[in-house]
PDB file of N, CA and C in Angstrom:
ATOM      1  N   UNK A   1      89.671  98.402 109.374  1.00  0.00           N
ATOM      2  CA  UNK A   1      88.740  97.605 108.596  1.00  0.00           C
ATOM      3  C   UNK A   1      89.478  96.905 107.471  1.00  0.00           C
ATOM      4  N   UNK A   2      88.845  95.672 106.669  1.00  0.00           N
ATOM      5  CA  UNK A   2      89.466  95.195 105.908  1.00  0.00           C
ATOM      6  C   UNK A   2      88.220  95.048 104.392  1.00  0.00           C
ATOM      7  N   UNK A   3      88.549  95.751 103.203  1.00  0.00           N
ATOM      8  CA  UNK A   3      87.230  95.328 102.326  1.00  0.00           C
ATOM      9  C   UNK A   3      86.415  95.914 102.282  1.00  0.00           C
ATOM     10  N   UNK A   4      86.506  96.980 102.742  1.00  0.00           N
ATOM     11  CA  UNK A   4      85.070  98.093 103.146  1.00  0.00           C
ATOM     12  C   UNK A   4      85.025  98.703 102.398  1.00  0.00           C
ATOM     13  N   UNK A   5      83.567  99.349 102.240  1.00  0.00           N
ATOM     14  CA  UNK A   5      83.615 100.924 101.862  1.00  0.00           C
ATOM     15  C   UNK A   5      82.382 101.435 102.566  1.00  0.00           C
ATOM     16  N   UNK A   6      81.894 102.581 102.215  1.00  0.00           N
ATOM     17  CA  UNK A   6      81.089 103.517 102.773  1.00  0.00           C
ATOM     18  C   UNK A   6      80.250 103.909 101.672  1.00  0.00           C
ATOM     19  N   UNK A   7      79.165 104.470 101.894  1.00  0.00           N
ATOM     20  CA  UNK A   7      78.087 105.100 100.342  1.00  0.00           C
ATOM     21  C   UNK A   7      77.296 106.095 101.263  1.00  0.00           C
ATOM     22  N   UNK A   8      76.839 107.129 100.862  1.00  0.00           N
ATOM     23  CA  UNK A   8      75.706 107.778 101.161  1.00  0.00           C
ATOM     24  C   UNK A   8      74.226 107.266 100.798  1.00  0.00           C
ATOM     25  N   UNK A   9      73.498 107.648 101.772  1.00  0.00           N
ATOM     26  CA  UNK A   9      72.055 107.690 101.742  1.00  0.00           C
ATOM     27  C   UNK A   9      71.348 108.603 101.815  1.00  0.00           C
ATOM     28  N   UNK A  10      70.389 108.780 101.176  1.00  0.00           N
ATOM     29  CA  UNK A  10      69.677 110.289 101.823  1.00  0.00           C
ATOM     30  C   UNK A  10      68.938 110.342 103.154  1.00  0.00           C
ATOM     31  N   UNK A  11      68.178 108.832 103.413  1.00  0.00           N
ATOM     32  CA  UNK A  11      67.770 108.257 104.573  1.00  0.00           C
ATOM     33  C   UNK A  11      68.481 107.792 105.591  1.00  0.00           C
ATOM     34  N   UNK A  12      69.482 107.322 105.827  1.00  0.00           N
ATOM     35  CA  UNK A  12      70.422 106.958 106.723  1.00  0.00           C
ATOM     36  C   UNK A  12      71.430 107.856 106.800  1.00  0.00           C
ATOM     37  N   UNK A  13      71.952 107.856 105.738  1.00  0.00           N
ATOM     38  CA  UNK A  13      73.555 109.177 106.142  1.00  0.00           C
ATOM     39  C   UNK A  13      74.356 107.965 105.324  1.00  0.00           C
ATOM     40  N   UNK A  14      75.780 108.047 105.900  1.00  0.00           N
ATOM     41  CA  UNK A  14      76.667 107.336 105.555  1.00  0.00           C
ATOM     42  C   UNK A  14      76.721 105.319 106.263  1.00  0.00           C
ATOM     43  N   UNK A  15      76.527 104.802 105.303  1.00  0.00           N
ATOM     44  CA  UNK A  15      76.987 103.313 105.542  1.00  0.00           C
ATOM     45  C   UNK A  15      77.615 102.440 105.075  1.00  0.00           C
ATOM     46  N   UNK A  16      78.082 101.590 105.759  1.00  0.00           N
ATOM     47  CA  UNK A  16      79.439 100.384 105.674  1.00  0.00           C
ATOM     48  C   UNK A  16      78.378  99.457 104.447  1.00  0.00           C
ATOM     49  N   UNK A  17      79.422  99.470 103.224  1.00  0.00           N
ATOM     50  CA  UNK A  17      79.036  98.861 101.829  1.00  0.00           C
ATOM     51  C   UNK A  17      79.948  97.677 101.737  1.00  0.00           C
ATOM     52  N   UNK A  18      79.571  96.920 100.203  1.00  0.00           N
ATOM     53  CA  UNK A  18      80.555  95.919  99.719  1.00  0.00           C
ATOM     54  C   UNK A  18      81.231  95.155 100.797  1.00  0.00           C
ATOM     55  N   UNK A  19      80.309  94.372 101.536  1.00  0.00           N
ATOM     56  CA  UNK A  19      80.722  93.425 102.767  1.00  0.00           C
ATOM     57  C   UNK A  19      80.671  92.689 101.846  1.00  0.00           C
ATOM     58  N   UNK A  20      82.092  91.637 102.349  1.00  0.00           N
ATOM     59  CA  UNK A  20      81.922  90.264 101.836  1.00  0.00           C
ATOM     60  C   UNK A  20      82.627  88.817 102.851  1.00  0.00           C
ATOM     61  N   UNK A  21      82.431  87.800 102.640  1.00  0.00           N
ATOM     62  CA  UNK A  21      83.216  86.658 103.274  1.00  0.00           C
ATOM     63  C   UNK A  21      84.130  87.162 104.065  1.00  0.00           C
ATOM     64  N   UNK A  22      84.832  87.531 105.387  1.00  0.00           N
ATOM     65  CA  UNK A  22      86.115  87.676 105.852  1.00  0.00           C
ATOM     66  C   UNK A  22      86.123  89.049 105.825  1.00  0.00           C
ATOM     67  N   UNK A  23      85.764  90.001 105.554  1.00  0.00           N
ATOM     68  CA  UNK A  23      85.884  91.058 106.253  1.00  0.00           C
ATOM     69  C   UNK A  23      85.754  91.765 107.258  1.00  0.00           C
ATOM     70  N   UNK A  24      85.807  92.767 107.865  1.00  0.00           N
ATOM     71  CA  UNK A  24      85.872  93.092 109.127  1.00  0.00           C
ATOM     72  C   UNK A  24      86.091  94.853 109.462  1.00  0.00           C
ATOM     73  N   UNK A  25      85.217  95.269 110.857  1.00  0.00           N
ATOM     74  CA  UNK A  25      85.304  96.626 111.311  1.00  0.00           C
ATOM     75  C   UNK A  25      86.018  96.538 112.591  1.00  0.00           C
ATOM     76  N   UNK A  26      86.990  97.031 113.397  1.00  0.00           N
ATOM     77  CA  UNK A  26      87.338  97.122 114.425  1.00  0.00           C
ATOM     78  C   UNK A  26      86.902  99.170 114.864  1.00  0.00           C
ATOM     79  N   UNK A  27      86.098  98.613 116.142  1.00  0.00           N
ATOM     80  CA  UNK A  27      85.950 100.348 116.678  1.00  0.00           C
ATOM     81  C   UNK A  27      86.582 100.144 117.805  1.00  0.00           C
ATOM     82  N   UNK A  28      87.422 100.839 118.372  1.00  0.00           N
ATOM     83  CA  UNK A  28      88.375 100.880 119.403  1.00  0.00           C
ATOM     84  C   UNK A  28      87.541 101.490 121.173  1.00  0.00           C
ATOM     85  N   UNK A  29      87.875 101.425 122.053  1.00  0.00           N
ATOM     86  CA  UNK A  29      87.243 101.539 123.122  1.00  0.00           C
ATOM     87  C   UNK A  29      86.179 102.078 123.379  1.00  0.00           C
ATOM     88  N   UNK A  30      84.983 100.996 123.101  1.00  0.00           N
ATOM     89  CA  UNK A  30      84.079 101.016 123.683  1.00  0.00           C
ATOM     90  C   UNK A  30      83.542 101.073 125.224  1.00  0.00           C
ATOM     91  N   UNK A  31      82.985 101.778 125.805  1.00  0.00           N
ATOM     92  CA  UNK A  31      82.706 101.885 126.933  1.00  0.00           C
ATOM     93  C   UNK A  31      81.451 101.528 127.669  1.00  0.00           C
ATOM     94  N   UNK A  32      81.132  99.833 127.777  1.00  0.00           N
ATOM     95  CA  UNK A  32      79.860  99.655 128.190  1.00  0.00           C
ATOM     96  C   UNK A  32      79.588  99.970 129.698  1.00  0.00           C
ATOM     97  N   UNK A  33      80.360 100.305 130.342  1.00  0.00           N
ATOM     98  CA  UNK A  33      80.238 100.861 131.956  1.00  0.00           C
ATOM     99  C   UNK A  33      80.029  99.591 132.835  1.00  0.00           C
ATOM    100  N   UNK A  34      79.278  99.957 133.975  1.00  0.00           N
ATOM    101  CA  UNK A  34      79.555  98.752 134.866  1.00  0.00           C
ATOM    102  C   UNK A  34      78.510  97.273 135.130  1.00  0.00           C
ATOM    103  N   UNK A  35      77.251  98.160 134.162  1.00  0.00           N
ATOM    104  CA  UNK A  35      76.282  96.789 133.760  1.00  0.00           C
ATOM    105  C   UNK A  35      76.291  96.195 132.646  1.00  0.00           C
ATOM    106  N   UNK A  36      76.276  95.020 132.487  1.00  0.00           N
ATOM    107  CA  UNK A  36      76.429  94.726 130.565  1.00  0.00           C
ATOM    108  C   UNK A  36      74.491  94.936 130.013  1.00  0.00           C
ATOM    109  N   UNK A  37      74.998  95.306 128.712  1.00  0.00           N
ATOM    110  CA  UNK A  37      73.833  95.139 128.275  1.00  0.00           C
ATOM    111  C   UNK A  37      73.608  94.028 128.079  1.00  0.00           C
ATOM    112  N   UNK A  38      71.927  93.865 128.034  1.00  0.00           N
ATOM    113  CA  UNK A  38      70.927  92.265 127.495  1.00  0.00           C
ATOM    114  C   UNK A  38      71.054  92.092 125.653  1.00  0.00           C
ATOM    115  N   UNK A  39      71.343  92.888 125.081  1.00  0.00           N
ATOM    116  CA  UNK A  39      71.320  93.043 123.674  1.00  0.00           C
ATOM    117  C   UNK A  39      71.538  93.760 122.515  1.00  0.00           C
ATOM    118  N   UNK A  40      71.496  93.072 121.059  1.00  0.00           N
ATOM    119  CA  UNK A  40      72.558  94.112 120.381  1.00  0.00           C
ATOM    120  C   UNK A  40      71.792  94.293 119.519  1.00  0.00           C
ATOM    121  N   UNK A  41      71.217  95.432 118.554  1.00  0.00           N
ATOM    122  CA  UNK A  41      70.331  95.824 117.366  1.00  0.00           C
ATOM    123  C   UNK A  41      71.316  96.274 116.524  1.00  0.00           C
ATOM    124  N   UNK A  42      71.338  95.333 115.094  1.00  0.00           N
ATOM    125  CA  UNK A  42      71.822  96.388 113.980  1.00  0.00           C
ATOM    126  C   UNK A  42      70.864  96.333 113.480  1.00  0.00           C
ATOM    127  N   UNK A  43      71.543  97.497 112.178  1.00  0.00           N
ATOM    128  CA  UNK A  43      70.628  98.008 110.861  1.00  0.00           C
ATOM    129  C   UNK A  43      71.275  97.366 109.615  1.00  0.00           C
ATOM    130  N   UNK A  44      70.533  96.358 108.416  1.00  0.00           N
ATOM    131  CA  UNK A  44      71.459  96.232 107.992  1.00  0.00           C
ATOM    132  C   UNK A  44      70.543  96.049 106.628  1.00  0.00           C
ATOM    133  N   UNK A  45      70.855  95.798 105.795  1.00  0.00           N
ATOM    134  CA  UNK A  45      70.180  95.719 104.424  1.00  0.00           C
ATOM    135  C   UNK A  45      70.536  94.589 103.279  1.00  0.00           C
ATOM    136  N   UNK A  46      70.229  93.423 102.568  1.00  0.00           N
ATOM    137  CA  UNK A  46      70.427  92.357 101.512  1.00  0.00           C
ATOM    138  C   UNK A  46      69.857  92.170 100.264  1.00  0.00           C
ATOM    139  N   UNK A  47      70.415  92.335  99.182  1.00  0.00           N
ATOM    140  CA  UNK A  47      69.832  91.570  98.188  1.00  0.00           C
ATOM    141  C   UNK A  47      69.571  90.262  98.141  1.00  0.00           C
ATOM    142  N   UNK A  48      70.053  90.085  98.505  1.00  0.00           N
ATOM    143  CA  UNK A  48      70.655  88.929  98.085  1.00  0.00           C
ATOM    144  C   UNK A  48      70.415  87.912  99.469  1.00  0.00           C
ATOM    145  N   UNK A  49      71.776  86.511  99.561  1.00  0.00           N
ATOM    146  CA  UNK A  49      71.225  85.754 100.735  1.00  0.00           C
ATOM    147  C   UNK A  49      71.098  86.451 102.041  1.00  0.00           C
ATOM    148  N   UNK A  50      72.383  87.796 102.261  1.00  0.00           N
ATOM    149  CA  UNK A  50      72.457  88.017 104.069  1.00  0.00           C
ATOM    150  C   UNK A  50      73.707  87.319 104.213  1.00  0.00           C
ATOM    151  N   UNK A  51      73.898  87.309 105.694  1.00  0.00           N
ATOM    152  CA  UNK A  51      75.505  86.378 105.912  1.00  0.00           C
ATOM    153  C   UNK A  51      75.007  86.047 107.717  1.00  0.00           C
ATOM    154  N   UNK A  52      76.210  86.307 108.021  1.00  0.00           N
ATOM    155  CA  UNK A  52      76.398  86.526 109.632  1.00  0.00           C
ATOM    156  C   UNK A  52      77.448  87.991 109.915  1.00  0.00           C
ATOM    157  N   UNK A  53      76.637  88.283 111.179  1.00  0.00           N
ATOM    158  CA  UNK A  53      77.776  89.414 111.415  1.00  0.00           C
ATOM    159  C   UNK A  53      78.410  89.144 113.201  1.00  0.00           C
ATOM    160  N   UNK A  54      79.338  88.699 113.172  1.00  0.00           N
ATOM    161  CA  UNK A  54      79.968  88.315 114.906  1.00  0.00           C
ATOM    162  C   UNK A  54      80.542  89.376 115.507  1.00  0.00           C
ATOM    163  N   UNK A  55      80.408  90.083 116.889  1.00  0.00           N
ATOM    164  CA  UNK A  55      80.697  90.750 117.234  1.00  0.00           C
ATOM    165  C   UNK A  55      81.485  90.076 118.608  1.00  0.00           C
ATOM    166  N   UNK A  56      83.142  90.760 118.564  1.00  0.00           N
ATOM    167  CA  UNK A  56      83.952  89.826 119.219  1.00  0.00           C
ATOM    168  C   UNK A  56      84.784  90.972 120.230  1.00  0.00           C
ATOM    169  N   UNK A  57      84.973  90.582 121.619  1.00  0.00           N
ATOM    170  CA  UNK A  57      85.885  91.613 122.026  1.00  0.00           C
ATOM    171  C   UNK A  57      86.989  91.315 122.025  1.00  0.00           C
ATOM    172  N   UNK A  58      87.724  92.418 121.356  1.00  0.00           N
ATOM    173  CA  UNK A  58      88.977  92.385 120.778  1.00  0.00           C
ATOM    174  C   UNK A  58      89.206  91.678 119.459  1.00  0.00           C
ATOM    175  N   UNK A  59      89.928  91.237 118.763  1.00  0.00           N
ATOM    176  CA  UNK A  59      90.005  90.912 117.450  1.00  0.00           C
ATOM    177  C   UNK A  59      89.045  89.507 117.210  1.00  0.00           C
ATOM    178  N   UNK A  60      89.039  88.822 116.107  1.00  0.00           N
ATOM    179  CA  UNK A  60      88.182  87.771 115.625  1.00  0.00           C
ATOM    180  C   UNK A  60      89.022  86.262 116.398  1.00  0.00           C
ATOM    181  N   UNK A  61      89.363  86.413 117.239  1.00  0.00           N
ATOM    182  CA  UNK A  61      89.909  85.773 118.250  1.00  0.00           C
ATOM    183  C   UNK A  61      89.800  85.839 120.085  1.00  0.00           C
ATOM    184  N   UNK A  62      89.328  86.885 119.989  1.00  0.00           N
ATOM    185  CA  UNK A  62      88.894  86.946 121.203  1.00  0.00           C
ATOM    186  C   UNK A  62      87.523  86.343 121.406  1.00  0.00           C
ATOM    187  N   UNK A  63      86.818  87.186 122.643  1.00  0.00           N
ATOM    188  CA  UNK A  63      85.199  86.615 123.368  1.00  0.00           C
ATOM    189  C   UNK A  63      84.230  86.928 122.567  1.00  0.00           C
ATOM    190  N   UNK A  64      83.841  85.703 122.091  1.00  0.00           N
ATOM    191  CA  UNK A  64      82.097  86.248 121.310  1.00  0.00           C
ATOM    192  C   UNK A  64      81.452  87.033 121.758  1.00  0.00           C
ATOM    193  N   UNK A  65      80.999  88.520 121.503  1.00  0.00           N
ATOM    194  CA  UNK A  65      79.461  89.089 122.275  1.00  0.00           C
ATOM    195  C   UNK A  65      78.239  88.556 121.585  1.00  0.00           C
ATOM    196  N   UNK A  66      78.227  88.677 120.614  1.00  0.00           N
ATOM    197  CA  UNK A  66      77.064  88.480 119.833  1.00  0.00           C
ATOM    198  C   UNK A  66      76.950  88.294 118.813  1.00  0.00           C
ATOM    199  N   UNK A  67      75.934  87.438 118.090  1.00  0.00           N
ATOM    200  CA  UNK A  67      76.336  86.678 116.456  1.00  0.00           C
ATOM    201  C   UNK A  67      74.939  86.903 116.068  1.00  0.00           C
ATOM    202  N   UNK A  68      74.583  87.766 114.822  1.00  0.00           N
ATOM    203  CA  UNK A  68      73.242  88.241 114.253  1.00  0.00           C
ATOM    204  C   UNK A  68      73.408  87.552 112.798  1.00  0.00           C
ATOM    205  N   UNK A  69      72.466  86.817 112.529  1.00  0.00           N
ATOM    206  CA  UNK A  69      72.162  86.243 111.051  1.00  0.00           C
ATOM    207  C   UNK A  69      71.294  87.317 110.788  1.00  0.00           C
ATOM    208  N   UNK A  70      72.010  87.567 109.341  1.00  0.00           N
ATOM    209  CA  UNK A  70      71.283  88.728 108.922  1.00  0.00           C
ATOM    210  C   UNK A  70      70.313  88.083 107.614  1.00  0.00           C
ATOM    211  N   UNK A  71      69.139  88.534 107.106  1.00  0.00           N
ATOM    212  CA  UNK A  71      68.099  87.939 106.340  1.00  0.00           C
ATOM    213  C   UNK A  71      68.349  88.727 105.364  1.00  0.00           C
ATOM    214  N   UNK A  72      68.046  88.491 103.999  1.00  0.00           N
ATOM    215  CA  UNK A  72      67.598  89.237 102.930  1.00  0.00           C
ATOM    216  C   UNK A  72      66.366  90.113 103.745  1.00  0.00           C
ATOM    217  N   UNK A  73      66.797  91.050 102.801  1.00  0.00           N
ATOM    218  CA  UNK A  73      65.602  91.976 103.049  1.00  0.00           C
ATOM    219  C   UNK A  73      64.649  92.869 101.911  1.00  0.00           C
ATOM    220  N   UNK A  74      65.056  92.689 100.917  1.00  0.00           N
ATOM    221  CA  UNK A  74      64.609  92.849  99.625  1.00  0.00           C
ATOM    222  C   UNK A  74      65.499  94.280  98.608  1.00  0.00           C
ATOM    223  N   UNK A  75      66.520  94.116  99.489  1.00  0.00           N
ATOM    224  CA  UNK A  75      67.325  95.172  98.357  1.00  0.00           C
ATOM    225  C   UNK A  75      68.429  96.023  99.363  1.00  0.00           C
ATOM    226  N   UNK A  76      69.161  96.197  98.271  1.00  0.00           N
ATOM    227  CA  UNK A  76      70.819  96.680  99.171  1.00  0.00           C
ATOM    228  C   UNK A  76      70.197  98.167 100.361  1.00  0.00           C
ATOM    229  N   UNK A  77      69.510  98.980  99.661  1.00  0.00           N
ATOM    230  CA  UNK A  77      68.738  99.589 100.483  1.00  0.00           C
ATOM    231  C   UNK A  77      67.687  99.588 101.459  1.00  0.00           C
ATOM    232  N   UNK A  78      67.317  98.707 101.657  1.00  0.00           N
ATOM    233  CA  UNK A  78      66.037  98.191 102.578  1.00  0.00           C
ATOM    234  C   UNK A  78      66.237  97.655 103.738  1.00  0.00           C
ATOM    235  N   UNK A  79      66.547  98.733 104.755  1.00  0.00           N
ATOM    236  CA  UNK A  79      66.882  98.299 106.019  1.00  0.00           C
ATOM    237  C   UNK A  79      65.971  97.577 107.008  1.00  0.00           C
ATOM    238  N   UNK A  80      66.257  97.021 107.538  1.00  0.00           N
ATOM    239  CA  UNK A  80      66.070  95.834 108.871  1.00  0.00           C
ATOM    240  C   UNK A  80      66.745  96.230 109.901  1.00  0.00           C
ATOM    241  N   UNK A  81      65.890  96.339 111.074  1.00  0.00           N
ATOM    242  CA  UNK A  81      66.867  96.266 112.409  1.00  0.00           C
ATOM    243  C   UNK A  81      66.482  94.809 112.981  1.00  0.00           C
ATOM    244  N   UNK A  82      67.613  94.307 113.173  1.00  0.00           N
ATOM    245  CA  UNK A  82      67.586  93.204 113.925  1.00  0.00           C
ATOM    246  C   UNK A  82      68.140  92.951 115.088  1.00  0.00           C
ATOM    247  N   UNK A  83      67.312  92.240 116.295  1.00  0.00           N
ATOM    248  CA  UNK A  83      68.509  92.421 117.547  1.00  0.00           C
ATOM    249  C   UNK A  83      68.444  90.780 118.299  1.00  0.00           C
ATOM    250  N   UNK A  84      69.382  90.328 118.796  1.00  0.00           N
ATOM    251  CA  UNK A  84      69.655  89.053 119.208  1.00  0.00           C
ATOM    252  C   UNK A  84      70.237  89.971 120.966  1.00  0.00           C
ATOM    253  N   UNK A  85      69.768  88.561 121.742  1.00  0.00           N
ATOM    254  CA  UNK A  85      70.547  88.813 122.793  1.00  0.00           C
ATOM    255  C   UNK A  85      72.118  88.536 123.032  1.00  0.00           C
ATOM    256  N   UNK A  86      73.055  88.709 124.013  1.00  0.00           N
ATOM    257  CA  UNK A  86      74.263  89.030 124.139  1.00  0.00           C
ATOM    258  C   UNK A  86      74.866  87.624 124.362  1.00  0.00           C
ATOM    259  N   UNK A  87      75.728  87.106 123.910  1.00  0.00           N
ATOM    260  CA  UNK A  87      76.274  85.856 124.486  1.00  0.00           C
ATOM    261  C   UNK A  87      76.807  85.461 125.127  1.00  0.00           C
ATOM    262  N   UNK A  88      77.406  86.672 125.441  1.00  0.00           N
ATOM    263  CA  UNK A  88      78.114  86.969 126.616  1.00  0.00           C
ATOM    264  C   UNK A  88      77.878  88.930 127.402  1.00  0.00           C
ATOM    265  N   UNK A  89      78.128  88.705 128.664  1.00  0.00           N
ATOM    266  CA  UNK A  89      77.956  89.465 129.391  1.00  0.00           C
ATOM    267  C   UNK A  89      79.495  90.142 128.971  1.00  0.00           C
ATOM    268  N   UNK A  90      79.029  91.721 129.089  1.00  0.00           N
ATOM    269  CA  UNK A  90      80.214  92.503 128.834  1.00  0.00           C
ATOM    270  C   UNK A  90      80.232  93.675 129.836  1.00  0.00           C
ATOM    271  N   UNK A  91      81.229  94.483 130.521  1.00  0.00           N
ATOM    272  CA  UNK A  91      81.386  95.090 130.775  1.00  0.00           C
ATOM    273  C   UNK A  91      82.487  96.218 130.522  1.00  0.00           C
ATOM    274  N   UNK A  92      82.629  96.933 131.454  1.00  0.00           N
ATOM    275  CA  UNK A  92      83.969  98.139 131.510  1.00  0.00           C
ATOM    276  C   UNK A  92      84.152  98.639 129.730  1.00  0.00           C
ATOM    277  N   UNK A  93      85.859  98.860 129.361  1.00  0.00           N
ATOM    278  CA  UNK A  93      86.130  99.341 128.286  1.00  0.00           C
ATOM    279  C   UNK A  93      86.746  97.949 127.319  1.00  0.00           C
ATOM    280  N   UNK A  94      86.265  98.435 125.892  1.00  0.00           N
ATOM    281  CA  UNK A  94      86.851  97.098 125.073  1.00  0.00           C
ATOM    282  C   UNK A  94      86.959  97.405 123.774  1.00  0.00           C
ATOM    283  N   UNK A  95      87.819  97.555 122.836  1.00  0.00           N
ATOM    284  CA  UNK A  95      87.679  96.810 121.350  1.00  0.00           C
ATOM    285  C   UNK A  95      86.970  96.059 121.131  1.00  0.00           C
ATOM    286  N   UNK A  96      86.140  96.592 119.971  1.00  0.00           N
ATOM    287  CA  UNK A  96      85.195  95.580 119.322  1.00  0.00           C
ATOM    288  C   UNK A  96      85.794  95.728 118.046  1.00  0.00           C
ATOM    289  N   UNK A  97      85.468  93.838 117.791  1.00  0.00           N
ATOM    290  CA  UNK A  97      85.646  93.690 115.889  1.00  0.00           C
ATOM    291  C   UNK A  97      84.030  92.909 115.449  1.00  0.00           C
ATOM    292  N   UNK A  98      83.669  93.809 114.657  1.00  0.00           N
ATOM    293  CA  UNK A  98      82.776  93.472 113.793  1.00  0.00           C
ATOM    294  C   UNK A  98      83.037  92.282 112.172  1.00  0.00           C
ATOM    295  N   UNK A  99      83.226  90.952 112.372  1.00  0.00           N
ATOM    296  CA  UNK A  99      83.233  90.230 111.705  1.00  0.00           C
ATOM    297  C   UNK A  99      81.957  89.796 111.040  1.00  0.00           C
ATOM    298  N   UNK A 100      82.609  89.502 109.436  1.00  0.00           N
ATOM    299  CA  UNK A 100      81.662  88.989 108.331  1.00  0.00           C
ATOM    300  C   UNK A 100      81.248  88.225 108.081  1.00  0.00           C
ATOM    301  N   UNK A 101      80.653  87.141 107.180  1.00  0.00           N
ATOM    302  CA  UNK A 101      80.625  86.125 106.815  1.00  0.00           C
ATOM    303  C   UNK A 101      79.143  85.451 106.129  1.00  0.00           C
ATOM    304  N   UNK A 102      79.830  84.958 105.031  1.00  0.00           N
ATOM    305  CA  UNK A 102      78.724  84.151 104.705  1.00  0.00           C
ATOM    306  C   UNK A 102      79.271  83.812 103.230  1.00  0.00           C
ATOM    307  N   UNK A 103      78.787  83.791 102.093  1.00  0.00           N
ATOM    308  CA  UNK A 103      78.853  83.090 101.034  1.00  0.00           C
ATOM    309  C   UNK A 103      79.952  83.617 100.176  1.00  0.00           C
ATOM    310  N   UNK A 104      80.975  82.562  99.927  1.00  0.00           N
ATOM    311  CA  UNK A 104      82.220  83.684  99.439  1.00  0.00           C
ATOM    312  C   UNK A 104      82.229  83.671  98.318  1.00  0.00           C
ATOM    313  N   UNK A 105      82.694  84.855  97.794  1.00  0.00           N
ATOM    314  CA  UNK A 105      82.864  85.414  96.307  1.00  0.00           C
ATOM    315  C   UNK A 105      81.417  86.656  96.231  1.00  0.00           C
ATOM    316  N   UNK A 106      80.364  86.589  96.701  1.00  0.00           N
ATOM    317  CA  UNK A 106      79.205  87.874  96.439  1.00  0.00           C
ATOM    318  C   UNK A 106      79.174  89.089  97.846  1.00  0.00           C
ATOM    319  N   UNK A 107      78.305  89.812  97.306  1.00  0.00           N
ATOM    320  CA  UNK A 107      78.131  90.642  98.411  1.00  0.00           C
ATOM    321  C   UNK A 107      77.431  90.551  99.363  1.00  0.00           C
ATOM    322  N   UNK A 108      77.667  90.355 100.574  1.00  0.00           N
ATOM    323  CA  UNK A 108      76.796  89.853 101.853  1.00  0.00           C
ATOM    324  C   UNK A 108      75.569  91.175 101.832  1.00  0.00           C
ATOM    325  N   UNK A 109      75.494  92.211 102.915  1.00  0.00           N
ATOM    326  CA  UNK A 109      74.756  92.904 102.983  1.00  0.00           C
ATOM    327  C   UNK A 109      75.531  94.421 103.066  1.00  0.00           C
ATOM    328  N   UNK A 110      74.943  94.981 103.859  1.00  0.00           N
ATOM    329  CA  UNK A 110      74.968  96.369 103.992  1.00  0.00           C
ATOM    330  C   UNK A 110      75.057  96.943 105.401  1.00  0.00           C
ATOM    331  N   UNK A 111      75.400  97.639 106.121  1.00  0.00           N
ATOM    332  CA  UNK A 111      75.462  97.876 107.812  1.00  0.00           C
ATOM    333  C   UNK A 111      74.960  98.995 108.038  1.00  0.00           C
ATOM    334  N   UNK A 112      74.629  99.775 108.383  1.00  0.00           N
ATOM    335  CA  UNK A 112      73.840 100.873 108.867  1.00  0.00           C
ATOM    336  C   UNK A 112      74.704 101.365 110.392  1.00  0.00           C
ATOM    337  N   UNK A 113      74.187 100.609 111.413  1.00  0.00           N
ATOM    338  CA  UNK A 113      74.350 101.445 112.709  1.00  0.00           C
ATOM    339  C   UNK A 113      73.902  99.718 113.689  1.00  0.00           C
ATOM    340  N   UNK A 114      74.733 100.119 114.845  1.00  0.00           N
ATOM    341  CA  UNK A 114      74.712  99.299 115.791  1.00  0.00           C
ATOM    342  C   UNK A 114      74.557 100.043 117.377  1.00  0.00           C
ATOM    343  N   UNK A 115      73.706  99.266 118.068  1.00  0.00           N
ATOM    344  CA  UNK A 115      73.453  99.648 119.309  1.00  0.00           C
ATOM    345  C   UNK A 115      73.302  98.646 120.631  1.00  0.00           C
ATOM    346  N   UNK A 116      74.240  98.735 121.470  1.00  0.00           N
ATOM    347  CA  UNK A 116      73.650  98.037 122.663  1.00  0.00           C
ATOM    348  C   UNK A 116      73.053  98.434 123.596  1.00  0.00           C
ATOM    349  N   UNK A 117      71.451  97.671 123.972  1.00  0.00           N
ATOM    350  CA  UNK A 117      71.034  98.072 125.565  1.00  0.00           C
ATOM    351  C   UNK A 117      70.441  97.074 126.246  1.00  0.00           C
TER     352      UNK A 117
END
């Protein structure tokens, strides 16, 4: 990861904090098996504007899967699940990078948990 941190919740557990412009999560082999999923749900939370979050296989250079505009949601704690469909079809095993973005210099949002089905 690049820029991160983590915070506790009493409601969620532990989540990915202090996102900003250009940062980034890489989780290493993922295993979507031999059907791709139709779609991707995160959890994520904004004060403020929100950003984008791109989900790419292999680094922020590789194949788009999926690109979620994330909304304010009325406070760094106030989760949203949001889910967009896949942009691409994925299969077998892969690196994923979770890329940032949106208004540079403040804090985008907050991440919770991600799921594909």
């Amino acid at each position: 990861s690049e820029g991160l941190k983590t915070e506790p919740n009493a409601k969620t557990g532990i989540y990915v904090s202090d996102i900003h412009n250009g940062d980034y999560l890489q989780v290493r082999e993922v295993d979507f098996g031999k059907k791709s999923p139709s779609r991707l749900t995160v959890s994520v939370a904004s004060a403020l504007r929100g950003g984008t979050l791109n989900v790419y296989s292999g680094g922020t250079d590789g194949q788009l899967i999926a690109s979620v505009k994330v909304p304010p949601t009325g406070g760094w704690e106030e989760w949203k699940s949001v889910t967009v469909p896949l942009a691409t079809p994925v299969t077998g095993v892969h690196d994923l990078t979770f890329a940032f973005s949106g208004q540079k210099g403040c804090k985008l949002f907050n991440f919770d948990f991600w799921k594909f089905d």
